[in-house]
C-alpha atoms as a PDB file:
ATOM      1  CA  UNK A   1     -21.881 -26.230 -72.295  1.00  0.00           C
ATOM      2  CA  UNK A   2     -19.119 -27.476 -75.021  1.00  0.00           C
ATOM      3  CA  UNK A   3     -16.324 -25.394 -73.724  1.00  0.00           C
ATOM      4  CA  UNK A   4     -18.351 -21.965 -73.667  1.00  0.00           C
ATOM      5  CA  UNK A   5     -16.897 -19.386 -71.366  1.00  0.00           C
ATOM      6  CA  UNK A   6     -19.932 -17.581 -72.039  1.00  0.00           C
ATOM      7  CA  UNK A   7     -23.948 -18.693 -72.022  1.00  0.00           C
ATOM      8  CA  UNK A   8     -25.818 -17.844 -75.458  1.00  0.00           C
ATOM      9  CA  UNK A   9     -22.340 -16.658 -76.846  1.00  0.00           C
ATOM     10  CA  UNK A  10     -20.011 -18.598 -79.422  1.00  0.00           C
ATOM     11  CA  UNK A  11     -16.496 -17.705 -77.271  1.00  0.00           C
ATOM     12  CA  UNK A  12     -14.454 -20.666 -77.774  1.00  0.00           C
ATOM     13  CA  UNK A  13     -16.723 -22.818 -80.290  1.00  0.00           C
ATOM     14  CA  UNK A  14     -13.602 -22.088 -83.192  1.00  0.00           C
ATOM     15  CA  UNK A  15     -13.310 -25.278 -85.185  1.00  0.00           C
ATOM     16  CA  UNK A  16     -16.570 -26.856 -83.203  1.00  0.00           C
ATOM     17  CA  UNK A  17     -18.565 -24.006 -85.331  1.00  0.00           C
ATOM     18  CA  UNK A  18     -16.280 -24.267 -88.520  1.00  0.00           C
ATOM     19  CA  UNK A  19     -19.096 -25.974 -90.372  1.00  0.00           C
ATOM     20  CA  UNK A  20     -21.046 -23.050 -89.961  1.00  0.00           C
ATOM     21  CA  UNK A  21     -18.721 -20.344 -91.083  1.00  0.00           C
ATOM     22  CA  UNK A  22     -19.678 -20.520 -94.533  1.00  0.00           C
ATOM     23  CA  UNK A  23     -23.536 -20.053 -94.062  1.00  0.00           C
ATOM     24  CA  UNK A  24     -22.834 -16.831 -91.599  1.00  0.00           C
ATOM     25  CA  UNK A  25     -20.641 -15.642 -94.348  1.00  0.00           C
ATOM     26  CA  UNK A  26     -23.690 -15.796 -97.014  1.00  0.00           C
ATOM     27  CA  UNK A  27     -25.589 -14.177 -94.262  1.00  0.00           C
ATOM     28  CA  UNK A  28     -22.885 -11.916 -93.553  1.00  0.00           C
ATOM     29  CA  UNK A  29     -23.217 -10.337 -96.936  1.00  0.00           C
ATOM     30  CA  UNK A  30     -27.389 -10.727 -97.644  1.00  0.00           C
ATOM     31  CA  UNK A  31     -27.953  -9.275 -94.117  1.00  0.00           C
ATOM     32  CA  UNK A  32     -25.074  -7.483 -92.461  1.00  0.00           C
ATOM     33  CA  UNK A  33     -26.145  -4.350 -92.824  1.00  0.00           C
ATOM     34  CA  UNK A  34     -29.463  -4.910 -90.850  1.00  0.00           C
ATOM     35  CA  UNK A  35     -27.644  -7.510 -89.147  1.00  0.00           C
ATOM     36  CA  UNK A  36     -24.425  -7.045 -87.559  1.00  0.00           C
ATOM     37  CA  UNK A  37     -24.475 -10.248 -85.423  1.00  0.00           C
ATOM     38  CA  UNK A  38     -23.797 -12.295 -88.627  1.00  0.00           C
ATOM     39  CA  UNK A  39     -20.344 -10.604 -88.039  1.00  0.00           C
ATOM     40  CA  UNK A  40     -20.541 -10.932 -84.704  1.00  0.00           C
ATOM     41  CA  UNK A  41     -20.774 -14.204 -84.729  1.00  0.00           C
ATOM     42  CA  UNK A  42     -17.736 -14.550 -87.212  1.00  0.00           C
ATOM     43  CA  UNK A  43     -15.631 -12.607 -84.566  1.00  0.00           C
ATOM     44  CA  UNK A  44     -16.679 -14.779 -82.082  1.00  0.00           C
ATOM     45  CA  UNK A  45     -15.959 -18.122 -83.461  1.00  0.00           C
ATOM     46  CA  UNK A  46     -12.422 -16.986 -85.193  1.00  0.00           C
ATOM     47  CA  UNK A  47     -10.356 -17.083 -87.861  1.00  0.00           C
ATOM     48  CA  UNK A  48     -10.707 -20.734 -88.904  1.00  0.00           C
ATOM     49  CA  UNK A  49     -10.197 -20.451 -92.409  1.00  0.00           C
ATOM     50  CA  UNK A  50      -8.676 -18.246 -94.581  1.00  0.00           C
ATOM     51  CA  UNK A  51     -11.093 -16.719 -96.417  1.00  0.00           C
ATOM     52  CA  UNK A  52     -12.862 -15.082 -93.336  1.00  0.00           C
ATOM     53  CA  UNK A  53     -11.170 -11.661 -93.070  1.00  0.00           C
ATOM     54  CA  UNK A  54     -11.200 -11.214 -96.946  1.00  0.00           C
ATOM     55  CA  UNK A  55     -15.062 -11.767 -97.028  1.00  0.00           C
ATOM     56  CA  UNK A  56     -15.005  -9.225 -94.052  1.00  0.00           C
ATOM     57  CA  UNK A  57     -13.356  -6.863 -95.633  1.00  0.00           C
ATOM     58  CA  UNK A  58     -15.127  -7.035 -99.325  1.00  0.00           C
ATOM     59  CA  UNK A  59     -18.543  -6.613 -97.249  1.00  0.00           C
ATOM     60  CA  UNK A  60     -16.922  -3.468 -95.374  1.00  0.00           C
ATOM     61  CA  UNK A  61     -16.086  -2.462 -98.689  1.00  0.00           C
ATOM     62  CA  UNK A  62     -19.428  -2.560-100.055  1.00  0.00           C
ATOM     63  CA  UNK A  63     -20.889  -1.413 -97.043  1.00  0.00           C
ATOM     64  CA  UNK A  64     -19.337   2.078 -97.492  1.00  0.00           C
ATOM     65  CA  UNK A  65     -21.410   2.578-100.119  1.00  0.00           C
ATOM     66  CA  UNK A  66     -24.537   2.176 -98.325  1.00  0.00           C
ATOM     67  CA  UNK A  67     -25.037   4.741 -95.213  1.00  0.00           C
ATOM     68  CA  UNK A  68     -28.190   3.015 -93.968  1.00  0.00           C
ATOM     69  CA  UNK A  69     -27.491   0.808 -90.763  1.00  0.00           C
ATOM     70  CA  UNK A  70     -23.647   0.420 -91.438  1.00  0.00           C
ATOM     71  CA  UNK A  71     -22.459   1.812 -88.469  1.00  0.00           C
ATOM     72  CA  UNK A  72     -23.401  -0.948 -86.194  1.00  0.00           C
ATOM     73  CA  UNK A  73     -21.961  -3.654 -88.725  1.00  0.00           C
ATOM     74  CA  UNK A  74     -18.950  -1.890 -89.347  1.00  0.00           C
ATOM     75  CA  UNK A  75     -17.895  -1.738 -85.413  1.00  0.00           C
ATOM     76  CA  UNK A  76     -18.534  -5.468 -85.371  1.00  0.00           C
ATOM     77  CA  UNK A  77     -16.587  -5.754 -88.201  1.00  0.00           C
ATOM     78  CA  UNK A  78     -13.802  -4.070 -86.602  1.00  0.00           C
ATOM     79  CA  UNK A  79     -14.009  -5.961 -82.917  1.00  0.00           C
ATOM     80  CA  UNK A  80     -14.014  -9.154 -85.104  1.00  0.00           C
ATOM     81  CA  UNK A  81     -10.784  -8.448 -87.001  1.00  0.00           C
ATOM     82  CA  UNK A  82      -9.615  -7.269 -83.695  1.00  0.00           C
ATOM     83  CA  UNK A  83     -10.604 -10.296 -81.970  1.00  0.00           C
ATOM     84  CA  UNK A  84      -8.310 -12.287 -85.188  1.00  0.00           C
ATOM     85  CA  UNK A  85      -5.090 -10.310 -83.558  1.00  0.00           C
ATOM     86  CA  UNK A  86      -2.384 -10.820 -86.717  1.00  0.00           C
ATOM     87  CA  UNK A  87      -4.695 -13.294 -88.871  1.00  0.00           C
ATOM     88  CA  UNK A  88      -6.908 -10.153 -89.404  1.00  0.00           C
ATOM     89  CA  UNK A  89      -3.367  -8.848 -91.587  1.00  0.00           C
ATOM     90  CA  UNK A  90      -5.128  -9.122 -94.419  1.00  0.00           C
ATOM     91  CA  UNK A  91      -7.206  -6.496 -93.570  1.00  0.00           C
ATOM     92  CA  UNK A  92      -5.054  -3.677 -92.990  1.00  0.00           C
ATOM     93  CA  UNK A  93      -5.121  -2.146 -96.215  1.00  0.00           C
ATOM     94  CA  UNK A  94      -8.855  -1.756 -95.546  1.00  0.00           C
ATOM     95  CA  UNK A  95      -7.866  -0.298 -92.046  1.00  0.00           C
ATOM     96  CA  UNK A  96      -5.713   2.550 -93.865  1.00  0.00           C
ATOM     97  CA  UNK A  97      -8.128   3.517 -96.348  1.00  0.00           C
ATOM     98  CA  UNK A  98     -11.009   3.540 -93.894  1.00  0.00           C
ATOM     99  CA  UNK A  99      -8.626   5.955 -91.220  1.00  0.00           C
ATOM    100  CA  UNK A 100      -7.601   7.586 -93.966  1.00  0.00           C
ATOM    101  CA  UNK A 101     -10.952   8.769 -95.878  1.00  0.00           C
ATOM    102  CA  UNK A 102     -13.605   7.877 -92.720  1.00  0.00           C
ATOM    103  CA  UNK A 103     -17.461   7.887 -94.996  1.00  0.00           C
ATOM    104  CA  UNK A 104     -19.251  11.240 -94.390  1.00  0.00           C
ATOM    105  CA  UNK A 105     -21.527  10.931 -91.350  1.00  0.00           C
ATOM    106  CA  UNK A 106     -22.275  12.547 -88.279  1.00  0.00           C
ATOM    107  CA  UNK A 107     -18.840  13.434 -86.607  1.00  0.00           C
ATOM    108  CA  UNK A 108     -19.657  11.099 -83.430  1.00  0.00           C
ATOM    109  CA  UNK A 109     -20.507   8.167 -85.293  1.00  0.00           C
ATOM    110  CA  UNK A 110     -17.473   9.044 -87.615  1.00  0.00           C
ATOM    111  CA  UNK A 111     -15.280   9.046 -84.827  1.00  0.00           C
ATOM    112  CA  UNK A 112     -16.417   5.817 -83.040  1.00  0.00           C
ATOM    113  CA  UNK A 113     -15.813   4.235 -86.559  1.00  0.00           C
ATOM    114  CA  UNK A 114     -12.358   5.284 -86.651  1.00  0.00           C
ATOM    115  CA  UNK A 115     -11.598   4.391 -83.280  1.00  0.00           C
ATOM    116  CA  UNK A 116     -12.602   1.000 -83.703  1.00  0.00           C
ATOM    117  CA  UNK A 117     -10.241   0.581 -86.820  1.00  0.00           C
ATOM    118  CA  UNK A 118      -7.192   2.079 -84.794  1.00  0.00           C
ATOM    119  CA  UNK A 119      -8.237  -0.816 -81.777  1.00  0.00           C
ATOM    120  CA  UNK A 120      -8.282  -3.459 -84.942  1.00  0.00           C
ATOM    121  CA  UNK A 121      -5.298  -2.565 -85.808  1.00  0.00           C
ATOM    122  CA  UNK A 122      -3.465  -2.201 -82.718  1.00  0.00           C
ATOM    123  CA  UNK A 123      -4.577  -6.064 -82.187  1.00  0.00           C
ATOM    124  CA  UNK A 124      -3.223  -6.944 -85.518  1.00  0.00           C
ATOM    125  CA  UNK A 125      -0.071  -5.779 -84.637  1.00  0.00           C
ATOM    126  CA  UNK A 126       3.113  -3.579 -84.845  1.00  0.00           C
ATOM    127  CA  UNK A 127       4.552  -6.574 -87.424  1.00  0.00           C
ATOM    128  CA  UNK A 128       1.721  -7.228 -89.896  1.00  0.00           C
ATOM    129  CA  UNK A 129      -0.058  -3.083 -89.404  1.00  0.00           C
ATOM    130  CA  UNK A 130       3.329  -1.350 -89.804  1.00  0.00           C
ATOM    131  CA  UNK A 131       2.354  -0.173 -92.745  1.00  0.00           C
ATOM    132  CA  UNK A 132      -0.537   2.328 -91.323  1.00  0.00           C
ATOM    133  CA  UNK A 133       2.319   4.030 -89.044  1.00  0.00           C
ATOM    134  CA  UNK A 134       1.711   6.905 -90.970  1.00  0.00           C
ATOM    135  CA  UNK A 135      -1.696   7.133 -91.864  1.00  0.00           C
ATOM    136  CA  UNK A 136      -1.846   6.339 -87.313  1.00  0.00           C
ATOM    137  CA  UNK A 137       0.378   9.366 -86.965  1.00  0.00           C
ATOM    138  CA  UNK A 138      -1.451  11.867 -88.981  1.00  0.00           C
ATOM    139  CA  UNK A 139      -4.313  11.463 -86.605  1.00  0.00           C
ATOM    140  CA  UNK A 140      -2.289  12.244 -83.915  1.00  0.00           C
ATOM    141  CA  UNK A 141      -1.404  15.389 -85.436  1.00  0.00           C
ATOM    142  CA  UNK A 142      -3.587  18.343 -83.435  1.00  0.00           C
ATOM    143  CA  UNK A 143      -3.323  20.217 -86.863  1.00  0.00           C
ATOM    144  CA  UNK A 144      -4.665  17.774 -88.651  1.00  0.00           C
ATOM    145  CA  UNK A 145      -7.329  16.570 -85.945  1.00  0.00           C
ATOM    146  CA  UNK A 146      -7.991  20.158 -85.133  1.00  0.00           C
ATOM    147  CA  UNK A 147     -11.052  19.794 -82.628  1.00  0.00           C
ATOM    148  CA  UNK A 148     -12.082  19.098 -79.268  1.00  0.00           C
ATOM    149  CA  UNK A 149     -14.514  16.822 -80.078  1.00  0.00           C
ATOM    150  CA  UNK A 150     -11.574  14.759 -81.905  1.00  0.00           C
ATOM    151  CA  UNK A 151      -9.350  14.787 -78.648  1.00  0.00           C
ATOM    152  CA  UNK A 152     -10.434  10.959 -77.712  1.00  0.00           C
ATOM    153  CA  UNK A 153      -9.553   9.897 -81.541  1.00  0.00           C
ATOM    154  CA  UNK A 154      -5.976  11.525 -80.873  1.00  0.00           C
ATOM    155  CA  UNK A 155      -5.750   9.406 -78.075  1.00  0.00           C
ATOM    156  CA  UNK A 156      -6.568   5.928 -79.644  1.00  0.00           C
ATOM    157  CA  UNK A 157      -4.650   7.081 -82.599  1.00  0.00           C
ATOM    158  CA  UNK A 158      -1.544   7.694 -79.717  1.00  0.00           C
ATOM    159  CA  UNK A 159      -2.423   4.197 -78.443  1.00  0.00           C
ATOM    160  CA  UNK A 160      -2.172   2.740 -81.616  1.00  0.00           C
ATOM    161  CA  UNK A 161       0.884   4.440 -82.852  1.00  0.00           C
ATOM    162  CA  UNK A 162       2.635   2.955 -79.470  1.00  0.00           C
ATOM    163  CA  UNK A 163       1.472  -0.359 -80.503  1.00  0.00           C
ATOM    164  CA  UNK A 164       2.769  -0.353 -84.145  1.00  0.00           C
ATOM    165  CA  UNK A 165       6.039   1.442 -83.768  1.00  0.00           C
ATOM    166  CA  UNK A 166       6.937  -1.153 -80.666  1.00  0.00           C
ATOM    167  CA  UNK A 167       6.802   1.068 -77.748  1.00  0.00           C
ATOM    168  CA  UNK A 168       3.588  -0.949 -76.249  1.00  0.00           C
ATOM    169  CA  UNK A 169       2.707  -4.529 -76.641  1.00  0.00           C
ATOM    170  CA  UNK A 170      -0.233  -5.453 -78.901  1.00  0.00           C
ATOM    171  CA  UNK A 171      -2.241  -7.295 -76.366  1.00  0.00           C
ATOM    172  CA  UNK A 172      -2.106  -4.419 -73.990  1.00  0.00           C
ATOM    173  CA  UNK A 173      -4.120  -2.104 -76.344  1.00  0.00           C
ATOM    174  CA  UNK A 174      -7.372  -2.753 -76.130  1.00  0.00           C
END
């Protein structure tokens, strides 16, 4: 099964599946909107070269400007950067901006969204996210985060805060 922990799934393949990275990539940013395995996939094989997160990210980036289908892309974006622990560091000025200014969509799917860039970057880590500490602990902030409906992102944003100020280790967060 070449070293697959999973049937059907690309756990494990890393540098077996390098050769491929560059084709899911293209793919990545024809298709990702309608097709957020391409990113999936990315997560799943890992980090293998360095220009993976930044082609993440610029696709993110040019996903926000499209509403259509992005929602199920961009939380595969953010389990694969997760899934990259610190390699994803690259992304974290993404991560900011994104918690920061979330796009304008229905509050649920606004909130899932956000809660998967607090998990990506409490598996970056307290080293390479310190930087969003603060942008983390405004969405902590009941005044801030004022409704019930946003009492789970308080929580994840409380996770993740733990995480990056070194009260809870990284690979306990998610």
């Amino acid at each position: 099964m070449c070293g697959l922990r999973h049937p059907g799934r690309a756990d494990g393949w890393g540098p077996l599946a390098a050769e491929h990275v560059d084709r899911l990539i293209a793919m990545m940013h024809a298709e990702g909107d309608y097709m957020p395995e391409t990113v999936e996939a990315r997560g799943l094989i890992g980090p293998v070269h360095e220009n993976v997160v930044p082609n993440i990210v610029d696709k993110l980036e040019v996903a926000d400007v499209n509403q259509n289908a992005i929602h199920h892309f961009r939380l595969k974006a953010f389990e694969a950067l997760a899934r990259f622990e610190p390699k994803a560091a690259p992304a974290v000025p993404y991560l900011i901006r994104f918690i920061k200014n979330p796009p304008p969509v229905h509050s649920s799917v606004a909130i899932g969204d956000v809660i998967g860039a607090l998990q990506a970057l409490r598996a970056i880590g307290a080293e390479a996210a310190k930087d969003a500490i603060p942008a983390v602990r405004n969405l902590t902030d009941p005044k801030v985060v004022r409704h019930e409906v946003y009492a789970e992102l308080r929580r994840e944003a409380a996770l993740t805060l733990d995480v990056l100020c070194g009260k809870t280790p990284a690979s306990g967060s998610n």
